[in-house]
PDB file of N, CA and C in Angstrom:
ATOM      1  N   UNK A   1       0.848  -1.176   0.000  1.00  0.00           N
ATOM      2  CA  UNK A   1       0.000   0.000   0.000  1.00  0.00           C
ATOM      3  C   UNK A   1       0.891   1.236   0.000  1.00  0.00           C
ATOM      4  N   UNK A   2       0.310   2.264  -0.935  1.00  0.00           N
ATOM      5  CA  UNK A   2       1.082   3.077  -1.095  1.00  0.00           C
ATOM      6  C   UNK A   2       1.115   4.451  -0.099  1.00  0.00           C
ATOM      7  N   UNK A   3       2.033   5.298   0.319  1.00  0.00           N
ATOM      8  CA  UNK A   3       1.256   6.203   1.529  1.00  0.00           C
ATOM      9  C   UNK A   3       0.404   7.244   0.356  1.00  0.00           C
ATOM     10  N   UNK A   4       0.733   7.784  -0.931  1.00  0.00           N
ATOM     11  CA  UNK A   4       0.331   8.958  -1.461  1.00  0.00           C
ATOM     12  C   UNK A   4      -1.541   8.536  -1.205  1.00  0.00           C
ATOM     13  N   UNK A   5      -2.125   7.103  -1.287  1.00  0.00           N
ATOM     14  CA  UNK A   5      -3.532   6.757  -1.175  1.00  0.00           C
ATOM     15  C   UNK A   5      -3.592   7.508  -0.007  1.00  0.00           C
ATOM     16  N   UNK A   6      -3.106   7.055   1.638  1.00  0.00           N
ATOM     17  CA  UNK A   6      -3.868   7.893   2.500  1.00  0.00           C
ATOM     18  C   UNK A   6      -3.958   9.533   2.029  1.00  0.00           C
ATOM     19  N   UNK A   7      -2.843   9.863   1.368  1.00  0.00           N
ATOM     20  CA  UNK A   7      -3.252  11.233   1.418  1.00  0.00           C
ATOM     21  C   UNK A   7      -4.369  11.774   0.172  1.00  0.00           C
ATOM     22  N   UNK A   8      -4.349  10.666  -0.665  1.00  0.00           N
ATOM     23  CA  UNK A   8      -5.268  10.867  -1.683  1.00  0.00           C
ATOM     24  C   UNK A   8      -7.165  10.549  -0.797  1.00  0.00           C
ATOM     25  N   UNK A   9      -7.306   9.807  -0.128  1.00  0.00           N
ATOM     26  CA  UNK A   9      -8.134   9.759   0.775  1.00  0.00           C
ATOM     27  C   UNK A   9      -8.094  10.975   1.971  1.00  0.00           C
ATOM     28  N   UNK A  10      -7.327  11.172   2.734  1.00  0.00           N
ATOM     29  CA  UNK A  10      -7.531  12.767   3.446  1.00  0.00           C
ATOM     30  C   UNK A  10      -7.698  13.531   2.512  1.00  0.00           C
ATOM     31  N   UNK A  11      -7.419  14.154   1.609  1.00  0.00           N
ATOM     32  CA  UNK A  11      -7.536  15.179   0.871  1.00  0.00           C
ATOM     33  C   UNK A  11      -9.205  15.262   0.693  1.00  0.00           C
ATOM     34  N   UNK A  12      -9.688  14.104   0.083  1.00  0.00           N
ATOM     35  CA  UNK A  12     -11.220  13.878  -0.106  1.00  0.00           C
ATOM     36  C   UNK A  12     -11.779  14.024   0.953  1.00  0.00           C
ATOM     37  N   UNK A  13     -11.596  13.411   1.779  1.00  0.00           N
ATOM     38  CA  UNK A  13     -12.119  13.570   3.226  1.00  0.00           C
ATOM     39  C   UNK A  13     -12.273  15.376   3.455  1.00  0.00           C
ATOM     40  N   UNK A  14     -10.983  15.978   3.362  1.00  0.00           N
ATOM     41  CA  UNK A  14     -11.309  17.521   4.004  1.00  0.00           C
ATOM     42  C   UNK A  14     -12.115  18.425   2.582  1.00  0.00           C
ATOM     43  N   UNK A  15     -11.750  17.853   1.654  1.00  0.00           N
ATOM     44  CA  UNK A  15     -12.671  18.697   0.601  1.00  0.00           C
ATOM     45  C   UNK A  15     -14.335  18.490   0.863  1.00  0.00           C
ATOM     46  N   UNK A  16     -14.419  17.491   0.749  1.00  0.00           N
ATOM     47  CA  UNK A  16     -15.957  17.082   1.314  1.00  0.00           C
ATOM     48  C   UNK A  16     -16.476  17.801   2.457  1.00  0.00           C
ATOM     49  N   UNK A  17     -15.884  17.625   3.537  1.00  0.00           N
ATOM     50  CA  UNK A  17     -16.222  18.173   5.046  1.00  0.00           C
ATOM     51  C   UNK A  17     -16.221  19.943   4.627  1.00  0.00           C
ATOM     52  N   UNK A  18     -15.384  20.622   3.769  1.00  0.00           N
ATOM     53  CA  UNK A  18     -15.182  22.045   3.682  1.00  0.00           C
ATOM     54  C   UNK A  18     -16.715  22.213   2.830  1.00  0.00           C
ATOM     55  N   UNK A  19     -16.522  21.710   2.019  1.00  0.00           N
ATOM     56  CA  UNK A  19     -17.777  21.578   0.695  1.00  0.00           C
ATOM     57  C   UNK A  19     -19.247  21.199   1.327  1.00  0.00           C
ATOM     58  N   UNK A  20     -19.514  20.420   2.433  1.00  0.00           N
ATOM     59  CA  UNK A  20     -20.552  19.956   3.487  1.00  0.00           C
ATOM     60  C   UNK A  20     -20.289  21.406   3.877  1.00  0.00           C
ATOM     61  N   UNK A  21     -20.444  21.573   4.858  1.00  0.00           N
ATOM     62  CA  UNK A  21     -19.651  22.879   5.623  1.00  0.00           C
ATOM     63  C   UNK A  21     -20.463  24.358   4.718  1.00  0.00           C
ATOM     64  N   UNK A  22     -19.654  24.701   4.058  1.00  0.00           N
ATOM     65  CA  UNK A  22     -20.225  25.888   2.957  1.00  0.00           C
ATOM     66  C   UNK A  22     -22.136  25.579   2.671  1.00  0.00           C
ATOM     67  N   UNK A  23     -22.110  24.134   2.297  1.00  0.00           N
ATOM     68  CA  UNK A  23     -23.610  24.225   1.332  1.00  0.00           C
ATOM     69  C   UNK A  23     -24.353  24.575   2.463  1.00  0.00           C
ATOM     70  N   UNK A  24     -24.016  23.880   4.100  1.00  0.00           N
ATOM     71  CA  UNK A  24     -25.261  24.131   4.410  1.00  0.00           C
ATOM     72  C   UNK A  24     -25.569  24.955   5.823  1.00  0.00           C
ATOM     73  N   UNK A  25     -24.506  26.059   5.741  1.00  0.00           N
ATOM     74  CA  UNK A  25     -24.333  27.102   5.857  1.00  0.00           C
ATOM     75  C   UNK A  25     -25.115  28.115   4.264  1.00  0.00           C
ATOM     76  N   UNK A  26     -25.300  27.583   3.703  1.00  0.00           N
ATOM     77  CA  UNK A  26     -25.705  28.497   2.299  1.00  0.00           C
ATOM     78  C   UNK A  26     -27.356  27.701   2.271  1.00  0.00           C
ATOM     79  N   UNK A  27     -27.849  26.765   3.325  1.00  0.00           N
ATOM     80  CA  UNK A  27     -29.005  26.477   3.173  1.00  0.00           C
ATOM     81  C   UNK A  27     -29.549  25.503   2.091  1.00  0.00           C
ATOM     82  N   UNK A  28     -28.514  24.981   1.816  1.00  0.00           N
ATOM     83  CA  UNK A  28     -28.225  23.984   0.563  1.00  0.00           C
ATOM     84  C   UNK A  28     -28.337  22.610   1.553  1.00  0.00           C
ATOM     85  N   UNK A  29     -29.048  21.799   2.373  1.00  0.00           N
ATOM     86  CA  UNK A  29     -28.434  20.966   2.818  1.00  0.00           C
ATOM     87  C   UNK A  29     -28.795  19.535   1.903  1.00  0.00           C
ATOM     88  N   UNK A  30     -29.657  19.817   0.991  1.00  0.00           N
ATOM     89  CA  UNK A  30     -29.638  18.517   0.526  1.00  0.00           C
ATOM     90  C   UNK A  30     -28.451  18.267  -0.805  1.00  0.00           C
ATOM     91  N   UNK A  31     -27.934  19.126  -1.197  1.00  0.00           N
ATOM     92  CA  UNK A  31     -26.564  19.335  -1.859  1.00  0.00           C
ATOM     93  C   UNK A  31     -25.921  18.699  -1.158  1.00  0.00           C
ATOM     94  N   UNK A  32     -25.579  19.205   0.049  1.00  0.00           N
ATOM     95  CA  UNK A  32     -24.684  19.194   1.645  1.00  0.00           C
ATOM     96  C   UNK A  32     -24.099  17.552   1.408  1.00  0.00           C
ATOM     97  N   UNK A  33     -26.002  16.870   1.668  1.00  0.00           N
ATOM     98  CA  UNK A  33     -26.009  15.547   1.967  1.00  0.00           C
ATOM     99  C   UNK A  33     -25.101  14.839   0.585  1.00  0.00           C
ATOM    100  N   UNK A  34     -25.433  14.966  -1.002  1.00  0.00           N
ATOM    101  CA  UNK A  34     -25.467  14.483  -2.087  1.00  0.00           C
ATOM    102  C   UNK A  34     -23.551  14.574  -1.634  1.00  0.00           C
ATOM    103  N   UNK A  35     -23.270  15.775  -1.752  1.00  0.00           N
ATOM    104  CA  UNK A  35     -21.543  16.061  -1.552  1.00  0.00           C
ATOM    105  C   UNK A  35     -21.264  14.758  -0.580  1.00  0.00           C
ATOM    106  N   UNK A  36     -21.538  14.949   0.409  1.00  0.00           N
ATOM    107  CA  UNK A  36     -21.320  13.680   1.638  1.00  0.00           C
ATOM    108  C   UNK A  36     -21.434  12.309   1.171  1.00  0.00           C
ATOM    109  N   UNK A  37     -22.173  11.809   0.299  1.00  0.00           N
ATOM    110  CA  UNK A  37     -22.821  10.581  -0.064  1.00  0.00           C
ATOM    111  C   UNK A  37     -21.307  10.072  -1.214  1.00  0.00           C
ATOM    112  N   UNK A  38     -21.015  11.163  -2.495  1.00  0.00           N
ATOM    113  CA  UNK A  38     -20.634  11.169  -3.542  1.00  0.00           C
ATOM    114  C   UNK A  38     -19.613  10.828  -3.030  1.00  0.00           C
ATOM    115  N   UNK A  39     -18.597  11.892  -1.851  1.00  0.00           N
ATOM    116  CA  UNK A  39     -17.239  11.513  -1.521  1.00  0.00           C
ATOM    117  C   UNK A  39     -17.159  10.230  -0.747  1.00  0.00           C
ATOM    118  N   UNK A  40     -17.873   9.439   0.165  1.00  0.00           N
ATOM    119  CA  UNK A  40     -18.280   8.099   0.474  1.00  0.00           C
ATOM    120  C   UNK A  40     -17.649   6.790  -0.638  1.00  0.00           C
ATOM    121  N   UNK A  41     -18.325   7.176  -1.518  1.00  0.00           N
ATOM    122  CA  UNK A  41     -18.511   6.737  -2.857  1.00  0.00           C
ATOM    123  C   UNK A  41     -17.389   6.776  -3.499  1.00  0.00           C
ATOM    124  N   UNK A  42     -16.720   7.589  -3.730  1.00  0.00           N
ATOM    125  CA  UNK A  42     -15.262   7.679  -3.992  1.00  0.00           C
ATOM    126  C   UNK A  42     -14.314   7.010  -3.687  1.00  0.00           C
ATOM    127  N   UNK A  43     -14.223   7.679  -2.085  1.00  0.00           N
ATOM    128  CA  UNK A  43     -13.249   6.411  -1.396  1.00  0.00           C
ATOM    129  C   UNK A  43     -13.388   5.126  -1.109  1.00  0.00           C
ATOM    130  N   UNK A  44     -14.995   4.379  -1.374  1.00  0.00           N
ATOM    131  CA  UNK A  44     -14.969   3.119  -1.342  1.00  0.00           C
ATOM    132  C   UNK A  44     -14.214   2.875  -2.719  1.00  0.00           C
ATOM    133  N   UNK A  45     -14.657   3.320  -3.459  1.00  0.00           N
ATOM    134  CA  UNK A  45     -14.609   2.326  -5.004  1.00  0.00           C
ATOM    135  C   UNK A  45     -12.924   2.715  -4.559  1.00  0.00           C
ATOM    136  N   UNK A  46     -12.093   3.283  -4.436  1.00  0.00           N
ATOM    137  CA  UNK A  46     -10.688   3.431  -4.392  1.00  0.00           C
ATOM    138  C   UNK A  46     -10.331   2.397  -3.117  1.00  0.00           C
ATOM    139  N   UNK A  47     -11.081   2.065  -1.859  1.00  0.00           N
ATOM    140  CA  UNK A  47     -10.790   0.694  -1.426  1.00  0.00           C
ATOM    141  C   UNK A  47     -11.288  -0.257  -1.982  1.00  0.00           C
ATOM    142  N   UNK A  48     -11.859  -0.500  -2.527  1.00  0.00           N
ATOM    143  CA  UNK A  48     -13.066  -1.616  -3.359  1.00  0.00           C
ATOM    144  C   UNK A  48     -11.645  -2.227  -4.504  1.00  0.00           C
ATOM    145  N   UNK A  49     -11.201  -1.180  -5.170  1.00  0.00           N
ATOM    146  CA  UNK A  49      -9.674  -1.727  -6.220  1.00  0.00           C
ATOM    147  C   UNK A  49      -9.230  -1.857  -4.731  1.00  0.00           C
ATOM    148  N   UNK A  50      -8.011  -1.686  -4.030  1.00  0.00           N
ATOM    149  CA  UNK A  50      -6.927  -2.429  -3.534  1.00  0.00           C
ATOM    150  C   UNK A  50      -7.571  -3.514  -2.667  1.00  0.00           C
ATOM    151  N   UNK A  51      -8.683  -4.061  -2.179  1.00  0.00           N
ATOM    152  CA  UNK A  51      -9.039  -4.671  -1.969  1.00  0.00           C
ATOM    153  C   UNK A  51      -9.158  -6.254  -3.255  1.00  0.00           C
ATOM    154  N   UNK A  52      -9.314  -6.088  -4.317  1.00  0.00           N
ATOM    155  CA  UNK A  52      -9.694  -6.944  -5.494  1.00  0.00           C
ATOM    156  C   UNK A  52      -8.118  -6.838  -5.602  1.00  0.00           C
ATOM    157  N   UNK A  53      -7.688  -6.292  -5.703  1.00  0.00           N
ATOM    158  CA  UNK A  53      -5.719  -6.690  -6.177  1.00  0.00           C
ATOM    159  C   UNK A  53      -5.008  -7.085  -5.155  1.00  0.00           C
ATOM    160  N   UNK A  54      -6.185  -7.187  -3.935  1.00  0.00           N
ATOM    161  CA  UNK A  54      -5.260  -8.421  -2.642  1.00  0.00           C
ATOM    162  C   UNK A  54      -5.574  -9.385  -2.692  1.00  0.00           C
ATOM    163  N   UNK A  55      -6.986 -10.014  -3.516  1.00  0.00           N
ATOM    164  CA  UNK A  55      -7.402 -11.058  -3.264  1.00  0.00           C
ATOM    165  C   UNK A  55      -6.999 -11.416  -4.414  1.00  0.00           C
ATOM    166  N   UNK A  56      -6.347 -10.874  -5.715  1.00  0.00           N
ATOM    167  CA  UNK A  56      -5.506 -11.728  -6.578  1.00  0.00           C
ATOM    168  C   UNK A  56      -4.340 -11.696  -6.613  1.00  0.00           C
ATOM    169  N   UNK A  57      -3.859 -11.019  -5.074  1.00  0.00           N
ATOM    170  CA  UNK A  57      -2.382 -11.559  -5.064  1.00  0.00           C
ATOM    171  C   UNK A  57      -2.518 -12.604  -4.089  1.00  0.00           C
ATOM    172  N   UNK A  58      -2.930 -12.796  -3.000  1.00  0.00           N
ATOM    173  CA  UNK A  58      -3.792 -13.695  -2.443  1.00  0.00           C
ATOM    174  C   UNK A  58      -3.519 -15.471  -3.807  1.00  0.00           C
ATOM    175  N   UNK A  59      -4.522 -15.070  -4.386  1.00  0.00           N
ATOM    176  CA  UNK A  59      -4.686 -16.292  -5.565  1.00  0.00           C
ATOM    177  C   UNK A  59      -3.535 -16.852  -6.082  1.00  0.00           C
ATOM    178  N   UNK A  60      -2.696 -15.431  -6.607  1.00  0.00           N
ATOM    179  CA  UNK A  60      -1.443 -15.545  -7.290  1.00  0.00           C
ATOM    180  C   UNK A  60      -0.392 -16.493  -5.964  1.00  0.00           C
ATOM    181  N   UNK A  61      -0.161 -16.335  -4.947  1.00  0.00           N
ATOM    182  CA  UNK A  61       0.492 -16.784  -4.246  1.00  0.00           C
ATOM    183  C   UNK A  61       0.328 -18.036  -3.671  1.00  0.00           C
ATOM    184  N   UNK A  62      -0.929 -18.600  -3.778  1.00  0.00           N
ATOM    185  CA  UNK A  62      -1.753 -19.865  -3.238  1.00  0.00           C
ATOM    186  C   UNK A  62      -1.988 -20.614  -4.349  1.00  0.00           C
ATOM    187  N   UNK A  63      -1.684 -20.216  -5.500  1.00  0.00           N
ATOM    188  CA  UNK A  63      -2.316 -21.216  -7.247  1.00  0.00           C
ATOM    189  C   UNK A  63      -3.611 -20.955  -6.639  1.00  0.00           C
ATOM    190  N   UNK A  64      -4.384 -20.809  -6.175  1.00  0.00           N
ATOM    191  CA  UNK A  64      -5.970 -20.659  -6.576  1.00  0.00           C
ATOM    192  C   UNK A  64      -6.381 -20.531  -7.355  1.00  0.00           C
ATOM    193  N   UNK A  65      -6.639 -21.104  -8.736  1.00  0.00           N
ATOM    194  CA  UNK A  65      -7.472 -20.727  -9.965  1.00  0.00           C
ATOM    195  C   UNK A  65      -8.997 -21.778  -9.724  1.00  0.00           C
TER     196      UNK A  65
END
């Protein structure tokens, strides 16, 4: 695992929370929510890959086919 991911994950994390933050202060909160949901969404699918390239190194290392 690489470290630049955690910071590629914090980064999302504080853009989101700043971007939450602003909308609903601006009375926007169902934006607010959608922003909150979307960045969620992000960082799974970015664990969702290194997760699937452990379980085929996993395979690769065990012959599992």
């Amino acid at each position: 695992m690489d470290v630049s991911l955690i910071f590629k994950i914090a980064a999302i994390g504080i853009l989101v929370a700043v971007l939450n933050q602003v909308l609903i202060r601006a009375g926007r909160e169902e934006q607010a929510m959608m922003t909150s949901l979307v960045g969620i969404i992000v960082v799974l699918m970015m664990v969702i890959n290194l997760i699937s390239q452990l379980f085929e190194n996993v395979r690769t290392i065990f012959n599992l086919y």
